[in-house]
C-alpha atoms as a PDB file:
ATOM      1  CA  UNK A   1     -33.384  12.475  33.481  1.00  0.00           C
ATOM      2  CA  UNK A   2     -32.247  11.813  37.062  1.00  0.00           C
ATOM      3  CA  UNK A   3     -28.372  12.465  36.245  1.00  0.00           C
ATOM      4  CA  UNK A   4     -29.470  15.690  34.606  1.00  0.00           C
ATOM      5  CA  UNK A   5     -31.747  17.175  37.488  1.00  0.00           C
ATOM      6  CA  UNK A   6     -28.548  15.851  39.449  1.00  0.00           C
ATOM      7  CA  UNK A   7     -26.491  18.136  37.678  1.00  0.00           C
ATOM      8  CA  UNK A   8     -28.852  20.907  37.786  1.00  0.00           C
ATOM      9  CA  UNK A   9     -28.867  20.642  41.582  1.00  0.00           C
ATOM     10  CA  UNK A  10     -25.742  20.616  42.130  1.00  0.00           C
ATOM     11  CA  UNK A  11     -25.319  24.021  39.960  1.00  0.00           C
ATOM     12  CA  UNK A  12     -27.405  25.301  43.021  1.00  0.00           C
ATOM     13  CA  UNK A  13     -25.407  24.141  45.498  1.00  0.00           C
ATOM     14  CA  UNK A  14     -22.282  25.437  44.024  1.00  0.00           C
ATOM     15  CA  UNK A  15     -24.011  28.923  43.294  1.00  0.00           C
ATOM     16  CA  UNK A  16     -25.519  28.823  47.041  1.00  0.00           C
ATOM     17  CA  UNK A  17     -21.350  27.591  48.173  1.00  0.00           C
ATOM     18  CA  UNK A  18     -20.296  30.422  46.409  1.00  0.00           C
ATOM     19  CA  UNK A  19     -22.669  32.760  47.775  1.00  0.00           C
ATOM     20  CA  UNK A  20     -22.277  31.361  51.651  1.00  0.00           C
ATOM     21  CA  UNK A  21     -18.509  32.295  50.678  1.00  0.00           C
ATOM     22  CA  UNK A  22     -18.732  35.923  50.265  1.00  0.00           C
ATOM     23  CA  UNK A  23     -21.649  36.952  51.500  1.00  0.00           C
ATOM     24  CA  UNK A  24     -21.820  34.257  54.551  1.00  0.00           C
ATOM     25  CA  UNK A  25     -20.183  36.823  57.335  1.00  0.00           C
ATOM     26  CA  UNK A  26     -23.354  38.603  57.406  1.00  0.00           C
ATOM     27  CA  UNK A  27     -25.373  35.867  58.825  1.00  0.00           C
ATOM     28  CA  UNK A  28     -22.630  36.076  61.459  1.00  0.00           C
ATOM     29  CA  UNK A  29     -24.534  39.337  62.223  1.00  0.00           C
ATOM     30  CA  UNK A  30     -27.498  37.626  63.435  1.00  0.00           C
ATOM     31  CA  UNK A  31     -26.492  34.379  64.657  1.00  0.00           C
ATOM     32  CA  UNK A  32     -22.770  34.772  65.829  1.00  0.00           C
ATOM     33  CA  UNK A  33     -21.997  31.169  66.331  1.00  0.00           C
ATOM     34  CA  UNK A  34     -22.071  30.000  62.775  1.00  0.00           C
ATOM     35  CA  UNK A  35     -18.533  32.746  62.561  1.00  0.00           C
ATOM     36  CA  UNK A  36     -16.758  28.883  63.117  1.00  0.00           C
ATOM     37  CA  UNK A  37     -18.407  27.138  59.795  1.00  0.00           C
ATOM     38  CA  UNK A  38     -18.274  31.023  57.891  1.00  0.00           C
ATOM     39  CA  UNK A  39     -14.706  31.322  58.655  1.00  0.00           C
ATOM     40  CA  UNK A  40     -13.352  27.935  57.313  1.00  0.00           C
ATOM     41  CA  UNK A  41     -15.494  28.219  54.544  1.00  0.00           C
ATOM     42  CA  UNK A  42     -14.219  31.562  53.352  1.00  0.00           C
ATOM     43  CA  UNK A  43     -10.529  30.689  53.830  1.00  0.00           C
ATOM     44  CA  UNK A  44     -11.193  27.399  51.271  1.00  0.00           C
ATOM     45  CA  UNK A  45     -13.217  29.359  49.095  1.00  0.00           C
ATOM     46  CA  UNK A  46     -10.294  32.006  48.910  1.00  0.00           C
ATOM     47  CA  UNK A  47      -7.677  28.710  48.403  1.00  0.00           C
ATOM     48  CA  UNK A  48      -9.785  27.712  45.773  1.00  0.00           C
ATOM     49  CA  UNK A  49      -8.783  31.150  44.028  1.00  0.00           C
ATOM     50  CA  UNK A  50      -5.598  31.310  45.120  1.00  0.00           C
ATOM     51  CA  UNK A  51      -3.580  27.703  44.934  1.00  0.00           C
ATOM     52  CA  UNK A  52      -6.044  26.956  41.817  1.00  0.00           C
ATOM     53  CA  UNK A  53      -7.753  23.865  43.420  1.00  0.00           C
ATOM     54  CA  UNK A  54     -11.066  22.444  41.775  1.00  0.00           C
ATOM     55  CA  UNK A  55     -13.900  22.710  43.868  1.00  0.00           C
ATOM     56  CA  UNK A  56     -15.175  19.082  44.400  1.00  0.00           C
ATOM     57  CA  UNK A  57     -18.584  20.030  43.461  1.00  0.00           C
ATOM     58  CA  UNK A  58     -17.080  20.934  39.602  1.00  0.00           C
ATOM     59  CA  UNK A  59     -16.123  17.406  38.943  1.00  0.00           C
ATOM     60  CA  UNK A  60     -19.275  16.070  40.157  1.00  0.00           C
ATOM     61  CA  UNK A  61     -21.369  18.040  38.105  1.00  0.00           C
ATOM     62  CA  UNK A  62     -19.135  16.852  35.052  1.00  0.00           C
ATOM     63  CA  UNK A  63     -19.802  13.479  35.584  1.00  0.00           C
ATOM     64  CA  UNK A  64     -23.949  14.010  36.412  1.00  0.00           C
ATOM     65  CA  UNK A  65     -23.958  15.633  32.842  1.00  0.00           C
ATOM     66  CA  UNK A  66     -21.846  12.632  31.442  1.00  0.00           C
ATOM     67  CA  UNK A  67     -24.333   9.880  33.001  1.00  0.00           C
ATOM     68  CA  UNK A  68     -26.957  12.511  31.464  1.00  0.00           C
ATOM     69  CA  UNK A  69     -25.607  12.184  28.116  1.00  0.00           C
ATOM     70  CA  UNK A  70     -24.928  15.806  28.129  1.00  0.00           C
ATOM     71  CA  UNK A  71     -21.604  17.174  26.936  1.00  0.00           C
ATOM     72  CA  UNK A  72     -22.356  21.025  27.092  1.00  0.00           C
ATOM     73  CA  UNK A  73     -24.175  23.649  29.228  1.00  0.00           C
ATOM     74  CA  UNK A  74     -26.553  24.565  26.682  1.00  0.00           C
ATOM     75  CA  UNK A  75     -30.396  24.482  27.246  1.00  0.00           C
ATOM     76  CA  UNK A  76     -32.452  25.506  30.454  1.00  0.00           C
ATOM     77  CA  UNK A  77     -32.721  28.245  33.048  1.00  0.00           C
ATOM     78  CA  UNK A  78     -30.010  26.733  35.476  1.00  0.00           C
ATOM     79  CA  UNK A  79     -27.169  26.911  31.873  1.00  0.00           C
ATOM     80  CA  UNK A  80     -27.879  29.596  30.586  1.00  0.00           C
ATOM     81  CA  UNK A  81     -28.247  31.889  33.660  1.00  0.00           C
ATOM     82  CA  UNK A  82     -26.034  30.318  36.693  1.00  0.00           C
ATOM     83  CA  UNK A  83     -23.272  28.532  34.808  1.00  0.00           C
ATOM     84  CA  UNK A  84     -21.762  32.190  33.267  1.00  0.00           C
ATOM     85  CA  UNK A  85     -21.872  33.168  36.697  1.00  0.00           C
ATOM     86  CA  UNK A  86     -20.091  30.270  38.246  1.00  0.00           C
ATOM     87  CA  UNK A  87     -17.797  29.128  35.089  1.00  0.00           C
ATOM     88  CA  UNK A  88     -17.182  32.887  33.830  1.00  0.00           C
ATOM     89  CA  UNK A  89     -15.179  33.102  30.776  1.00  0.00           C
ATOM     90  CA  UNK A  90     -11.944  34.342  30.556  1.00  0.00           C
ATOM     91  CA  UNK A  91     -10.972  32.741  33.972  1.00  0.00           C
ATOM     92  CA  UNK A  92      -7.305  33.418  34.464  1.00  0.00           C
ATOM     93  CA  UNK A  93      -4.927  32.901  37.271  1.00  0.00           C
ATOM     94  CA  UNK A  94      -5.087  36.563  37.234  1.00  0.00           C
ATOM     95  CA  UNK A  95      -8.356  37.184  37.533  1.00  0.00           C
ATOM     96  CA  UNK A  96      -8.771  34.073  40.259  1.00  0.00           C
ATOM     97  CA  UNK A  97      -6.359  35.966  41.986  1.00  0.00           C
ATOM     98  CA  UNK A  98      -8.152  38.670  42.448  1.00  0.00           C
ATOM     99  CA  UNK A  99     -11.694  37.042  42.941  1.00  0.00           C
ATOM    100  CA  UNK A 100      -9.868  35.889  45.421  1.00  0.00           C
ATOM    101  CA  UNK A 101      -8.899  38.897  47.378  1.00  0.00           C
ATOM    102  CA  UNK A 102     -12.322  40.513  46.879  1.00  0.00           C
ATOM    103  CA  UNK A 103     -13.831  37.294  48.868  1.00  0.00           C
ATOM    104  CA  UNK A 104     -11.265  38.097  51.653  1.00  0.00           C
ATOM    105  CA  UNK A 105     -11.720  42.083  50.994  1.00  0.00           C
ATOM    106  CA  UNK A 106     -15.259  41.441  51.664  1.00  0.00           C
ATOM    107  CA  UNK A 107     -15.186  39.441  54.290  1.00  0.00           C
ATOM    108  CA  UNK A 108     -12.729  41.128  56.171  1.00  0.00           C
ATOM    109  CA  UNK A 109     -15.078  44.023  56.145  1.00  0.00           C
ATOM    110  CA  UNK A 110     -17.713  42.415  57.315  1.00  0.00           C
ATOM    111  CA  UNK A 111     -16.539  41.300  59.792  1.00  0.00           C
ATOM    112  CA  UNK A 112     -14.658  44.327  61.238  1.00  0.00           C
ATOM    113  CA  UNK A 113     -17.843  46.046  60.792  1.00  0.00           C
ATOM    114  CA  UNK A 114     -19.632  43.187  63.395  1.00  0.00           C
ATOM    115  CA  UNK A 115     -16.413  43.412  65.499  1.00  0.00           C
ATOM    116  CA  UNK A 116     -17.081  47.240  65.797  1.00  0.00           C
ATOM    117  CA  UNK A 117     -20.124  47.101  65.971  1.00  0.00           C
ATOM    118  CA  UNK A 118     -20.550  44.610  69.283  1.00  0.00           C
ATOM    119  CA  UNK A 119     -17.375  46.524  71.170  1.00  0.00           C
ATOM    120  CA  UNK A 120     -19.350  50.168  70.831  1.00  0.00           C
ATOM    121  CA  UNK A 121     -20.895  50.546  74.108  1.00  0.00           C
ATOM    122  CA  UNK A 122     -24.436  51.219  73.973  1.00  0.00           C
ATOM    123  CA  UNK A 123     -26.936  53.748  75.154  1.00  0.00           C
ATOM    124  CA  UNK A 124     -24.012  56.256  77.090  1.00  0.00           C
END
């Protein structure tokens, strides 16, 4: 039971990692200083994509399941709703490739649009 809810939670963490990875620029917008974890954070998540490394957090959800006696990701709100989103099929290099570029693409805009958006002089 333990090794499963293990598993489960770190399904949230990965979703939440992979969330902070695209979307994390915009809390930039409100509290600048976290732009120095954001920025590392984005750059692995986009060499994840890119050089085709395996996310730590994979493997360790592998083995929860194992110790859990589990061998799929069938059953539950967590499989059957986060998993496709996070293990998609049809993963190619290809495609990681470009996941990858729409994490930068994204990010790149958000932050020029901060960038801009502090250097406009205000109230003239």
């Amino acid at each position: 039971m333990i090794y499963a809810l293990s598993a489960d939670a770190v399904v949230l963490l990965h979703l939440a990692f992979i969330l902070y990875v695209v979307l994390g620029g915009l809390l930039v917008w409100r509290w600048p200083w976290t732009v120095w974890v954001h920025i590392p954070v984005a750059l692995y998540g986009v060499a994840i994509e890119w050089i085709g490394w395996v996310c730590p957090l994979t493997p360790l959800e592998n083995t929860c399941r194992r110790l859990a006696g589990q061998a799929g990701y069938d059953g539950g709100f967590i499989d059957h709703y986060l998993l496709p989103i996070i293990y998609p099929t049809g993963l190619t290099d290809r495609v990681q490739l470009v996941l990858g570029a729409l994490v930068l693409g994204v990010n790149v805009v958000v932050y020029g649009v901060i960038f801009v958006a502090r250097e406009r002089p205000t109230g003239s």
